[in-house]
N, C-alpha and C. Protein backbone atom coordinates (compact mmCIF):
# COMPACT_ATOMS: atom_id res chain seq x y z
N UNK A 1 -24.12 -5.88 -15.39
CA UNK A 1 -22.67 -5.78 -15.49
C UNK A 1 -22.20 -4.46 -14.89
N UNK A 2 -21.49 -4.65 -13.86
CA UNK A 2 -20.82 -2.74 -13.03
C UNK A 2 -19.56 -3.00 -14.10
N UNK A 3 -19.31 -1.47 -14.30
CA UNK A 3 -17.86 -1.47 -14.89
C UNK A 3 -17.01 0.03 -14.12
N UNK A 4 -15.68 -0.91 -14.29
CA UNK A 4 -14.74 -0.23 -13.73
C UNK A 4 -13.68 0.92 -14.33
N UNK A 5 -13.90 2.19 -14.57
CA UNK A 5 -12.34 2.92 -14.89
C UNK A 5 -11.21 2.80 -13.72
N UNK A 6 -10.23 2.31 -14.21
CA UNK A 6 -8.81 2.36 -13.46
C UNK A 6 -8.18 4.03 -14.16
N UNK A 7 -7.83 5.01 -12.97
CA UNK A 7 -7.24 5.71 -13.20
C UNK A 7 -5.85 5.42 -12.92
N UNK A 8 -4.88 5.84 -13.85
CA UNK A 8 -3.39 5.65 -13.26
C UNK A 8 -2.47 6.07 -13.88
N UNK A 9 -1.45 6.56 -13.47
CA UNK A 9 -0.10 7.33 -13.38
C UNK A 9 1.44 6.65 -13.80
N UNK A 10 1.24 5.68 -13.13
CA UNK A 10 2.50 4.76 -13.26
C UNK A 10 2.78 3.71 -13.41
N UNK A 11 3.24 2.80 -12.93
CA UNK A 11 4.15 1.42 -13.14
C UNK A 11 2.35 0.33 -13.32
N UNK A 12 1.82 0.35 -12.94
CA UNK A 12 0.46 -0.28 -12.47
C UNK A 12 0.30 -1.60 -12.57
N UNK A 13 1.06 -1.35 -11.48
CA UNK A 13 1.46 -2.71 -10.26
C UNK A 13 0.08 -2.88 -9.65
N UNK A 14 -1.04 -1.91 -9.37
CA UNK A 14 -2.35 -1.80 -8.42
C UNK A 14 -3.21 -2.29 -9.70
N UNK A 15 -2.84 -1.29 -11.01
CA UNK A 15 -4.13 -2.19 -12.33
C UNK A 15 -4.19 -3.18 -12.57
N UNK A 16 -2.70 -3.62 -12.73
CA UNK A 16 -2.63 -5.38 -13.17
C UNK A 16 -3.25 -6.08 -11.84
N UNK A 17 -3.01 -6.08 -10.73
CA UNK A 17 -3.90 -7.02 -9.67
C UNK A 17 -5.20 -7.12 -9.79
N UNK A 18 -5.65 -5.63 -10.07
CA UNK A 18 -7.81 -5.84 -10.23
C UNK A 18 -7.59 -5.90 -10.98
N UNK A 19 -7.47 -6.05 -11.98
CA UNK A 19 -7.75 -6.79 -14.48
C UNK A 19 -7.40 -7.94 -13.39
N UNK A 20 -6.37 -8.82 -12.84
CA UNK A 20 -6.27 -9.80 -13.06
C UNK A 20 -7.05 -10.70 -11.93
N UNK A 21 -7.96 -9.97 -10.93
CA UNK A 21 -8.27 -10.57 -9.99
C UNK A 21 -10.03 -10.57 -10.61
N UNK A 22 -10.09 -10.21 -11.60
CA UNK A 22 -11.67 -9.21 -11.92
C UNK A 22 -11.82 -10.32 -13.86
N UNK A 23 -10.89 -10.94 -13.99
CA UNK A 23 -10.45 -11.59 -15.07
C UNK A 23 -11.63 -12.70 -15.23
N UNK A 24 -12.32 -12.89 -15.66
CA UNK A 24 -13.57 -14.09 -16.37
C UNK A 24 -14.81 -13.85 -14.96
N UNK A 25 -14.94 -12.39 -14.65
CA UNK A 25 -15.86 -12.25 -13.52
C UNK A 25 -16.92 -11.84 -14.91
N UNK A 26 -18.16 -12.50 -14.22
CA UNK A 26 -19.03 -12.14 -15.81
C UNK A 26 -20.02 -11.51 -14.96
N UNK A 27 -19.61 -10.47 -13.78
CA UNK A 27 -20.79 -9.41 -13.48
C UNK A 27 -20.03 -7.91 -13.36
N UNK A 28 -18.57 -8.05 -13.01
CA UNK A 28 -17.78 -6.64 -12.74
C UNK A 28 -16.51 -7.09 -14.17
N UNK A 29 -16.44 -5.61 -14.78
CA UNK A 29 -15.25 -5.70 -15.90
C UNK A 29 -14.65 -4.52 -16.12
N UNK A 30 -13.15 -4.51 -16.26
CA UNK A 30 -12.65 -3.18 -16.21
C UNK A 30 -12.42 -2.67 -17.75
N UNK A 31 -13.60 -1.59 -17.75
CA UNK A 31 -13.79 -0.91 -19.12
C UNK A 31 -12.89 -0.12 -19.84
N UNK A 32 -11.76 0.24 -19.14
CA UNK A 32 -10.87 1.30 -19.72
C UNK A 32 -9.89 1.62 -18.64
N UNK A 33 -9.02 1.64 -18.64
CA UNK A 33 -7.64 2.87 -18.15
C UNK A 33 -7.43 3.94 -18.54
N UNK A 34 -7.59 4.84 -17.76
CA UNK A 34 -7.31 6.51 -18.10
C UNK A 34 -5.48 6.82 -17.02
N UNK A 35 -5.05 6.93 -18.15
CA UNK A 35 -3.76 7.54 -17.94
C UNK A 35 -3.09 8.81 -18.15
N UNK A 36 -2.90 9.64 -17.73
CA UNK A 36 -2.24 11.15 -17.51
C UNK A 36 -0.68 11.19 -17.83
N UNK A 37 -0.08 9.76 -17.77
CA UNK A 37 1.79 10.03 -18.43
C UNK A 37 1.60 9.03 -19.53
N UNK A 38 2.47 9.76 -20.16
CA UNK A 38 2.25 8.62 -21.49
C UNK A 38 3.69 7.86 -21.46
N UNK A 39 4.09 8.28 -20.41
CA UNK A 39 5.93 7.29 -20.08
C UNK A 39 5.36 6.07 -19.51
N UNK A 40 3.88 6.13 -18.46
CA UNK A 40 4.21 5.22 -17.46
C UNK A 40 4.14 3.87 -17.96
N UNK A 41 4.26 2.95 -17.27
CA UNK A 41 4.38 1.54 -17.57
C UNK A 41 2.94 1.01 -17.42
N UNK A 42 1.82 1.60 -16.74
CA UNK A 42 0.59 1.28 -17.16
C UNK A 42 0.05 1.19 -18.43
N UNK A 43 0.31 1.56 -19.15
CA UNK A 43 0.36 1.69 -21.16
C UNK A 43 0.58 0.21 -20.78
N UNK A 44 1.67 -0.43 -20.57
CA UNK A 44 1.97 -1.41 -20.85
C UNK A 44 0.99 -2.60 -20.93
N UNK A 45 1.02 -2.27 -19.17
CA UNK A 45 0.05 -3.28 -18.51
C UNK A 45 -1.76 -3.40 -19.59
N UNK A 46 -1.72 -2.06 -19.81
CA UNK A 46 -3.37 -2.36 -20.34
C UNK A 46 -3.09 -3.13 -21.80
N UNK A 47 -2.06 -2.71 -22.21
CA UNK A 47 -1.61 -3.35 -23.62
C UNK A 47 -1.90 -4.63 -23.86
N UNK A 48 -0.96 -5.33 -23.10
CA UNK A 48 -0.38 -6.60 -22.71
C UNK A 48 -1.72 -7.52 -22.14
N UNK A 49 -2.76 -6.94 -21.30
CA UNK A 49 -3.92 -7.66 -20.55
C UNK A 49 -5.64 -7.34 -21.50
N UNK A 50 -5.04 -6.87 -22.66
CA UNK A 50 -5.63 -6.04 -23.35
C UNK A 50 -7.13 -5.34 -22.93
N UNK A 51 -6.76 -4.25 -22.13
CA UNK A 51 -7.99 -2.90 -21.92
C UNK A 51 -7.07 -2.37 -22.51
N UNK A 52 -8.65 -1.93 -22.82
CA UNK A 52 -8.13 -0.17 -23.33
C UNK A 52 -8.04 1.26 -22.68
N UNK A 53 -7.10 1.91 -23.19
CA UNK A 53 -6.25 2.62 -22.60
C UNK A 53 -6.60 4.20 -23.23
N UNK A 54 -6.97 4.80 -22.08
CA UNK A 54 -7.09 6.63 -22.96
C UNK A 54 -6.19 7.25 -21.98
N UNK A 55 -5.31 8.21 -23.26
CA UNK A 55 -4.38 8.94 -22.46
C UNK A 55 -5.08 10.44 -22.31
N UNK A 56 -5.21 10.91 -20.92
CA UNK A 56 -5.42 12.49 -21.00
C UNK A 56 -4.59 13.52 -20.75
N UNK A 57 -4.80 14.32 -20.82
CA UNK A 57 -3.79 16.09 -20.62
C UNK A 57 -4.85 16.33 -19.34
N UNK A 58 -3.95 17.90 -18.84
CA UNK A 58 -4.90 18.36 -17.74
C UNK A 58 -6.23 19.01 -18.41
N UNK A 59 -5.70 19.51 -19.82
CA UNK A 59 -6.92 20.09 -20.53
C UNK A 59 -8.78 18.94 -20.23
N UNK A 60 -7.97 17.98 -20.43
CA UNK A 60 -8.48 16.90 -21.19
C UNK A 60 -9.70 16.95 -19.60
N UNK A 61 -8.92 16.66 -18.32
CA UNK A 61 -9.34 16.47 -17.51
C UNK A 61 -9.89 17.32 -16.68
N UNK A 62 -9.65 18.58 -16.96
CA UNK A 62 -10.19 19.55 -16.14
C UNK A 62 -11.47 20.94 -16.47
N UNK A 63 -10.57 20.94 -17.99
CA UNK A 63 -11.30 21.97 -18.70
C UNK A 63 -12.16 21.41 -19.65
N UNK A 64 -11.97 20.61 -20.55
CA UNK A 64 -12.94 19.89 -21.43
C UNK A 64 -13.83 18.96 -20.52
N UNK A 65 -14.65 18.57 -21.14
CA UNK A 65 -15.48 17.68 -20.57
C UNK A 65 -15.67 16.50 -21.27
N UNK A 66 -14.27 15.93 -22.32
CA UNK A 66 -14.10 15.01 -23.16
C UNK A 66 -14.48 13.76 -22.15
N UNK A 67 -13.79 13.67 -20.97
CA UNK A 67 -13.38 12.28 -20.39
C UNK A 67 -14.56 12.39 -19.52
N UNK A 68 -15.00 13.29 -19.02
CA UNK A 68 -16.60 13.21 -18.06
C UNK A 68 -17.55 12.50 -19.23
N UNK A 69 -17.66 12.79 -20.41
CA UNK A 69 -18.68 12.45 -21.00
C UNK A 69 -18.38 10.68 -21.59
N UNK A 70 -16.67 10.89 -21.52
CA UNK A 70 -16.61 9.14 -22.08
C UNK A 70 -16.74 9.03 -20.78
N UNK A 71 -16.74 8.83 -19.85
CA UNK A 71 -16.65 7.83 -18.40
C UNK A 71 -18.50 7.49 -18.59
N UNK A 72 -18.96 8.79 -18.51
CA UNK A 72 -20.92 8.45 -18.73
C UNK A 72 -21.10 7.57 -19.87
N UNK A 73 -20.82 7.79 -21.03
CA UNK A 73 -21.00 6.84 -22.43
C UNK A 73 -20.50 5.60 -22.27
N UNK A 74 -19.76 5.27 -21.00
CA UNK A 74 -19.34 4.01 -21.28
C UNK A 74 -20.04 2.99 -19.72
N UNK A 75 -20.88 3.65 -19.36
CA UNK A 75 -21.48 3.11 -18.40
C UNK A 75 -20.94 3.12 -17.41
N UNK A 76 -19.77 3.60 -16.59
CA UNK A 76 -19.04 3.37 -15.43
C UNK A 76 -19.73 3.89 -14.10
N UNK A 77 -19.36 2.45 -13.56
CA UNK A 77 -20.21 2.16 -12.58
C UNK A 77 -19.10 2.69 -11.21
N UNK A 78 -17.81 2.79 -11.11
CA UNK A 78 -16.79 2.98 -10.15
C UNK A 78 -15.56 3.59 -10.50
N UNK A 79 -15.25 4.56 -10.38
CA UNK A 79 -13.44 5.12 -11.14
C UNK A 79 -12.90 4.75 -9.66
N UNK A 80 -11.77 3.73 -10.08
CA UNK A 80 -10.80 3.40 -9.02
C UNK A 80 -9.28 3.81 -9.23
N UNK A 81 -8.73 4.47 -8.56
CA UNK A 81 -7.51 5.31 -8.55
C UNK A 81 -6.41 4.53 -8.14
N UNK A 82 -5.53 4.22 -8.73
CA UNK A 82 -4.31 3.18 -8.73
C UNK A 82 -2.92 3.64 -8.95
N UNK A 83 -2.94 4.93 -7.93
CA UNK A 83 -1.85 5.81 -8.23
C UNK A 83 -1.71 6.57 -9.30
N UNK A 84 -2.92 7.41 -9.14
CA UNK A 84 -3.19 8.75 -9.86
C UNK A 84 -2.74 9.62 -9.26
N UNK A 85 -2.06 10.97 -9.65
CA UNK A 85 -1.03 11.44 -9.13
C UNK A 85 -1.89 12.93 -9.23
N UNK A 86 -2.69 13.11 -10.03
CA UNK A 86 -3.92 14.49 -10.10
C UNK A 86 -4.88 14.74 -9.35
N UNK A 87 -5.05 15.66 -8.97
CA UNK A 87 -6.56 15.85 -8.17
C UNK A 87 -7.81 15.49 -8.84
N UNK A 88 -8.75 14.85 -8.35
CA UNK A 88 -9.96 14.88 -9.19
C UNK A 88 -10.56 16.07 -9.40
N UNK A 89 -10.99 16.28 -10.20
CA UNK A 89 -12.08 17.77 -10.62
C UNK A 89 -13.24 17.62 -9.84
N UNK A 90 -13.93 18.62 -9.21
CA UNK A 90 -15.19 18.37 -8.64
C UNK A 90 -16.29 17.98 -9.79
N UNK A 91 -16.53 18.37 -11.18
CA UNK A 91 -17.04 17.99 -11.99
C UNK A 91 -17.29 16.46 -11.92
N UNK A 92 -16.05 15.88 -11.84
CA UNK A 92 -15.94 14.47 -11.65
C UNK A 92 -16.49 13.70 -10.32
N UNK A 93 -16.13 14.42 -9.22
CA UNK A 93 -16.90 14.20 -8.11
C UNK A 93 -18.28 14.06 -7.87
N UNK A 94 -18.82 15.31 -8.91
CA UNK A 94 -20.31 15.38 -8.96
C UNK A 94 -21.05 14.61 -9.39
N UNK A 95 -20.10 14.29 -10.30
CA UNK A 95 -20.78 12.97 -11.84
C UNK A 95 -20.91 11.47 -11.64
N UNK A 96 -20.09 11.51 -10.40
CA UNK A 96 -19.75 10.42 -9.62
C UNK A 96 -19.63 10.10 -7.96
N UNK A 97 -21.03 10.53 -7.70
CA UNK A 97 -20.58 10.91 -5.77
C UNK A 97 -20.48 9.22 -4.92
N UNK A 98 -19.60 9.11 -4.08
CA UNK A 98 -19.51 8.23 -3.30
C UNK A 98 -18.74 6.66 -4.53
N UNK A 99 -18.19 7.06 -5.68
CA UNK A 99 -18.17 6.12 -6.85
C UNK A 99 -17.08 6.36 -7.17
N UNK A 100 -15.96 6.81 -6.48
CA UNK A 100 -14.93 7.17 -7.02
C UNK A 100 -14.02 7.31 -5.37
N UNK A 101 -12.67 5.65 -5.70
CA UNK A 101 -12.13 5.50 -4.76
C UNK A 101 -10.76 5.54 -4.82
N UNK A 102 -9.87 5.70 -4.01
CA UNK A 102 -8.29 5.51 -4.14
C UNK A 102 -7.86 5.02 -2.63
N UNK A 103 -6.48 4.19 -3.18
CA UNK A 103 -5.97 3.66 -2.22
C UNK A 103 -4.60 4.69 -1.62
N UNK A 104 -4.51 4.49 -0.53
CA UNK A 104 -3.49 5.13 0.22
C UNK A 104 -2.25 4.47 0.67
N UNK A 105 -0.59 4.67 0.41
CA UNK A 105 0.12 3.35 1.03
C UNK A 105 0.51 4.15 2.60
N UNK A 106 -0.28 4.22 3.25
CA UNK A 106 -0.22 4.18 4.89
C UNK A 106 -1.56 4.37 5.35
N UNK A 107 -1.71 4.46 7.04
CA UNK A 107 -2.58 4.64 7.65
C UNK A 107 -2.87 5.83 8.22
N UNK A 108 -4.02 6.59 6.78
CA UNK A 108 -4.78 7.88 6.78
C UNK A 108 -5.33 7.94 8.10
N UNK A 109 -5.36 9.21 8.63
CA UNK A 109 -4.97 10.26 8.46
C UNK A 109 -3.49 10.58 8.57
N UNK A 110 -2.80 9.66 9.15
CA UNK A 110 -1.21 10.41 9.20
C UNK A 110 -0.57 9.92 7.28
N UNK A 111 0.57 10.51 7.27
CA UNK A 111 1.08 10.56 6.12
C UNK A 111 0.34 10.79 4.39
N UNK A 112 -0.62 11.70 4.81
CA UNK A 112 -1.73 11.84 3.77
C UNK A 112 -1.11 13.25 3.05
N UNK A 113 -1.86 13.93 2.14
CA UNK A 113 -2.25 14.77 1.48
C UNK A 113 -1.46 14.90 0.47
N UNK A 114 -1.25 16.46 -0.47
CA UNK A 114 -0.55 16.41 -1.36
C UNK A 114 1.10 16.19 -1.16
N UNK A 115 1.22 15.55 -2.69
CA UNK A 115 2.90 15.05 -3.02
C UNK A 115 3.71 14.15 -1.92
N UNK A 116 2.23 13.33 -1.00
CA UNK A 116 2.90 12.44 -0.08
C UNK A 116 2.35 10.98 -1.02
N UNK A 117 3.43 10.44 -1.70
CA UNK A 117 2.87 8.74 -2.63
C UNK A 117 4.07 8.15 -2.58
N UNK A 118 4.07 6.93 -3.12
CA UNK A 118 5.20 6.38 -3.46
C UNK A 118 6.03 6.37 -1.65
N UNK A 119 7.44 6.35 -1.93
CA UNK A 119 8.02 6.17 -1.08
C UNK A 119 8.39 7.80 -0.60
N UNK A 120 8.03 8.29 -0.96
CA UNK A 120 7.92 9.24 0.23
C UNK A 120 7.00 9.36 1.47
N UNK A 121 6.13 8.64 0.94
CA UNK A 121 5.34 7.92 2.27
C UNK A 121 5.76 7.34 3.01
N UNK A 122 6.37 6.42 2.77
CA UNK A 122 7.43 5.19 3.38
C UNK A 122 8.31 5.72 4.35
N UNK A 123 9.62 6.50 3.31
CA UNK A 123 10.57 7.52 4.28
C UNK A 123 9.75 8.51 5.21
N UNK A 124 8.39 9.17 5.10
CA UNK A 124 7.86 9.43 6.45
C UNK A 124 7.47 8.79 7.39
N UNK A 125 7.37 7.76 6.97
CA UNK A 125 6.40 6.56 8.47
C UNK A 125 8.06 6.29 8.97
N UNK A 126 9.19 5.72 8.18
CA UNK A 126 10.36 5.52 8.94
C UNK A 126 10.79 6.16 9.35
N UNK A 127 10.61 7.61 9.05
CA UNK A 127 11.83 8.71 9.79
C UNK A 127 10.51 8.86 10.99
N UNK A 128 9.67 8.56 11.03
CA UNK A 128 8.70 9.21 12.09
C UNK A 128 8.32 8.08 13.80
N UNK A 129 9.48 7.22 13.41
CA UNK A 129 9.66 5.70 13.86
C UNK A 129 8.42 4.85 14.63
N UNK A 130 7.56 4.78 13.05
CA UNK A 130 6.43 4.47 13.69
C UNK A 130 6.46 2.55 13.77
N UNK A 131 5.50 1.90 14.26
CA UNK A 131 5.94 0.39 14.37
C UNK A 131 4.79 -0.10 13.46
N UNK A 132 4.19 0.51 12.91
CA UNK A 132 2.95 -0.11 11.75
C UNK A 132 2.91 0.69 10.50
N UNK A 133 2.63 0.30 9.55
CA UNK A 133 1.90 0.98 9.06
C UNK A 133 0.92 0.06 7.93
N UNK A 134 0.57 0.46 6.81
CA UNK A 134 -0.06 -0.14 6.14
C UNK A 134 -1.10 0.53 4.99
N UNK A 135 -2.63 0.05 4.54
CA UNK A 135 -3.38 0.59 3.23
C UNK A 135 -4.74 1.19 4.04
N UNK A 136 -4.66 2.13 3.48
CA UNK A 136 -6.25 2.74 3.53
C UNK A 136 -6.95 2.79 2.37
N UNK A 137 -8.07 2.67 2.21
CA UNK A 137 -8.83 2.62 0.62
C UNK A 137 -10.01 3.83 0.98
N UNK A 138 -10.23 4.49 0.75
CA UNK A 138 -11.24 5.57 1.22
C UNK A 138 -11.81 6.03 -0.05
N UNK A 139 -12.95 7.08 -0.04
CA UNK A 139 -13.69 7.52 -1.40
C UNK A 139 -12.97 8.79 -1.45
N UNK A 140 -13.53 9.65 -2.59
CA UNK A 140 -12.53 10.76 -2.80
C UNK A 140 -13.32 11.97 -2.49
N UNK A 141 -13.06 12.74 -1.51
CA UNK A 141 -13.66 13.99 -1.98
C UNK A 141 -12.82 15.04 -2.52
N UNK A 142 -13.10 16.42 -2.48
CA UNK A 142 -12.15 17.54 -3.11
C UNK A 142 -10.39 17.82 -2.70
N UNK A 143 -10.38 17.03 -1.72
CA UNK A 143 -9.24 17.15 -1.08
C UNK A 143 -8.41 15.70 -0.93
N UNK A 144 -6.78 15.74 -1.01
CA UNK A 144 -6.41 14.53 -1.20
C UNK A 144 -5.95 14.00 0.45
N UNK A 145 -6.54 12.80 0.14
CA UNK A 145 -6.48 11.61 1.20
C UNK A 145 -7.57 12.04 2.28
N UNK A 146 -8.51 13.16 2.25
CA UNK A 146 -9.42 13.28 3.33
C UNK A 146 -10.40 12.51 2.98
N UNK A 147 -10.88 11.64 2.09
CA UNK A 147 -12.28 11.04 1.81
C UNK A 147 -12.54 10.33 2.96
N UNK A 148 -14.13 9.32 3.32
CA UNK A 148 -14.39 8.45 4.17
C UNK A 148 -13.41 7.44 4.13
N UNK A 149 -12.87 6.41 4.93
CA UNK A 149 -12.02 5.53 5.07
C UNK A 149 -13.42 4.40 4.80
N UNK A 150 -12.95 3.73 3.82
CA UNK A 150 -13.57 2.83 3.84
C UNK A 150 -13.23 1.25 4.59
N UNK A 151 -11.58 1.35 4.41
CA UNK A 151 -10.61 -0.14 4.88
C UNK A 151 -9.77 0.30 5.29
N UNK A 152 -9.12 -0.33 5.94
CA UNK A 152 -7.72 0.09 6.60
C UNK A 152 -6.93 -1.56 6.65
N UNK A 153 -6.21 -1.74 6.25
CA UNK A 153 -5.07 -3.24 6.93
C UNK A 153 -3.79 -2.72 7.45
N UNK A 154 -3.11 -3.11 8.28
CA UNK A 154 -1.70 -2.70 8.79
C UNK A 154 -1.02 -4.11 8.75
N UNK A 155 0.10 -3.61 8.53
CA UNK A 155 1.58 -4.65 8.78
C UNK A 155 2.53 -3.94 9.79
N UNK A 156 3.33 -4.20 9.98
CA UNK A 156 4.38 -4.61 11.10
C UNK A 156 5.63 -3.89 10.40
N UNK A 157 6.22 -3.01 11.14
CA UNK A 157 7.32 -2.51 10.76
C UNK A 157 8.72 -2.81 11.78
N UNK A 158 9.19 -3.79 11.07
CA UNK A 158 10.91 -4.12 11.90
C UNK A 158 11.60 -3.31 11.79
N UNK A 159 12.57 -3.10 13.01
CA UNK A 159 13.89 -2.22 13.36
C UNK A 159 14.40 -2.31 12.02
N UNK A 160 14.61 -3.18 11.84
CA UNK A 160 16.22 -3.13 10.43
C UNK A 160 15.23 -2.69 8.89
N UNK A 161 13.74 -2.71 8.69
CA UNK A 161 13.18 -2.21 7.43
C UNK A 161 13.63 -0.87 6.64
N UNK A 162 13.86 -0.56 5.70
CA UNK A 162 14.29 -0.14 4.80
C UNK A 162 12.71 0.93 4.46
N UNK A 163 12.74 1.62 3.90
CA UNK A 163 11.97 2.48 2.53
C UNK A 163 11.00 1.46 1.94
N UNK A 164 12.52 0.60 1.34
CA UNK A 164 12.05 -0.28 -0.11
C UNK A 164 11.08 -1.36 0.84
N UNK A 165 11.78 -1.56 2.10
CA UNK A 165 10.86 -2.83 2.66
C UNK A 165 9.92 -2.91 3.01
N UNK A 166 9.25 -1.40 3.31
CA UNK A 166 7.96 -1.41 3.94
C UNK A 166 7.04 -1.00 2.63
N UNK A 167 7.89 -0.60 1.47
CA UNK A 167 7.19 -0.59 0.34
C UNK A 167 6.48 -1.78 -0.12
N UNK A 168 7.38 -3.14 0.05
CA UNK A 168 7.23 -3.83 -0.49
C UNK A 168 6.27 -4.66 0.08
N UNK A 169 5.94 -4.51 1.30
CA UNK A 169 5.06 -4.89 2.68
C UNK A 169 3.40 -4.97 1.97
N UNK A 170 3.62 -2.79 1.88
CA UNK A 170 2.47 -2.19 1.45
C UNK A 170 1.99 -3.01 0.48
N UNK A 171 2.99 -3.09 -0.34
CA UNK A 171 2.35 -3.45 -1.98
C UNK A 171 1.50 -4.66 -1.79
N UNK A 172 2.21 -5.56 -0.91
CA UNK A 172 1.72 -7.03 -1.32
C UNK A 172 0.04 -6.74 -0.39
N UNK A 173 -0.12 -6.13 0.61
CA UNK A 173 -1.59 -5.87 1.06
C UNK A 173 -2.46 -4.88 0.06
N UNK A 174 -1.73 -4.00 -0.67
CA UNK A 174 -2.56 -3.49 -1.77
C UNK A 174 -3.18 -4.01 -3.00
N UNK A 175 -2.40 -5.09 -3.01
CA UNK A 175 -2.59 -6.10 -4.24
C UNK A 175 -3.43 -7.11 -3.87
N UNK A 176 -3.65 -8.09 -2.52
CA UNK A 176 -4.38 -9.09 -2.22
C UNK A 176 -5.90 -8.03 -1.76
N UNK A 177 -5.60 -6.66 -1.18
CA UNK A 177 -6.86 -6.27 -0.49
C UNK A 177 -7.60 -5.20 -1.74
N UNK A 178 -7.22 -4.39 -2.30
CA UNK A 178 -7.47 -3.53 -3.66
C UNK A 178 -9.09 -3.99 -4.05
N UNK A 179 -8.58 -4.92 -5.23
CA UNK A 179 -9.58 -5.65 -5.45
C UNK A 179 -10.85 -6.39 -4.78
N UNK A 180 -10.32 -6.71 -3.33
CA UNK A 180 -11.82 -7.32 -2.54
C UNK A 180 -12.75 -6.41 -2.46
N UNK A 181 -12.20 -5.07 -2.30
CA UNK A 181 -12.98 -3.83 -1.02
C UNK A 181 -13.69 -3.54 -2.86
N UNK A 182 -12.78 -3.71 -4.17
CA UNK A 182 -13.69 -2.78 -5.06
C UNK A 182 -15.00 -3.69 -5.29
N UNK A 183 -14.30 -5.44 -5.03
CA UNK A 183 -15.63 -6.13 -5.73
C UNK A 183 -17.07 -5.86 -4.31
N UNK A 184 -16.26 -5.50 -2.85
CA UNK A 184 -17.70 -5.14 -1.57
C UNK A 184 -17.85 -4.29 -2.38
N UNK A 185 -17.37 -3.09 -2.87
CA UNK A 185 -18.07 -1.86 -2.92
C UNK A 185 -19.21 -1.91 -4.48
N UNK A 186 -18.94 -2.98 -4.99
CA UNK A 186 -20.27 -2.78 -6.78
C UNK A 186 -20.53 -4.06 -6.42
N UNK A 187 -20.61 -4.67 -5.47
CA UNK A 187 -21.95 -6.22 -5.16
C UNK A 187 -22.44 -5.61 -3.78
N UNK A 188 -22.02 -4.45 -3.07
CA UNK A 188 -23.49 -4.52 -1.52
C UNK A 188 -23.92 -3.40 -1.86
């Protein structure tokens, strides 16, 4: 059995697709959600699909070694990042090399690094009038959005698209592709 931590931040629009794509798989299972806001709507999602859900502080995550030692005690085989909004700790990196992935909503290397997520990504690929864009899924190293690229998919960006529209583009390839690349990455 591989098991999965979902890290996440917000609405988790990216958690609910793998729980629900990963749902009566009787070799991969998602062991827990680790969440950093206790506003976001991921609470919800793990609620409602019932995983369980640990909320951390930066203490929690950086300076203690509470959540390094539950991620080991609970067997985790992959921490997948679903709009985690924190840097990973190298601690965590260490504990976990090449096992710890996040998705990107454009095509890394452009529109990468810190406090570029959400639609501020978006409003850069449009103000930058590019004609594609799309998901990168890469591993994590110390730095954000530089890991190996593991996937890349692109969509098509029309004259008249919006922010919200190429958001909404992204999402739907983050949601059908997310989950494939995690189940390649804990079956090859």
């Amino acid at each position: 059995m591989k098991r999965i931590a979902i890290f996440a931040s917000g609405n988790g629009s990216n958690a609910k697709a793998i729980i629900q794509y990963f749902q009566g798989n009787k070799n991969i299972r998602i062991e827990t959600i680790v969440c950093n806001n206790p506003k976001a709507k991921v609470i919800e999602v793990a609620r409602e699909l019932n995983i369980p859900c640990r909320l951390i502080t930066r203490q929690d995550l950086y300076i203690e070694d509470d959540i390094l030692n539950f991620l080991k005690a609970s067997h985790i085989d992959l921490i997948v990042l679903a709009g985690f909004l924190w840097l990973i700790p190298e601690k965590l990196l260490s504990a976990f090399p090449d096992k710890i992935i996040n998705i990107h909503p454009a095509l890394l290397p452009k529109f990468g690094g810190k406090n570029m997520y959400g639609n501020r990504v978006h409003e850069s690929v449009l103000n930058a009038g590019e004609k594609e864009t799309g998901i990168t899924i890469h591993l994590l190293n110390e730095k954000y959005d530089e890991g190996k690229i593991k996937f890349q998919k692109t969509c098509a960006i029309d004259s008249s698209d919006s922010a919200e529209d190429i958001s909404r583009k992204v999402q739907k390839l983050e949601h059908e592709w997310y989950p494939k690349i995690i189940e390649g990455i804990l079956t090859s």
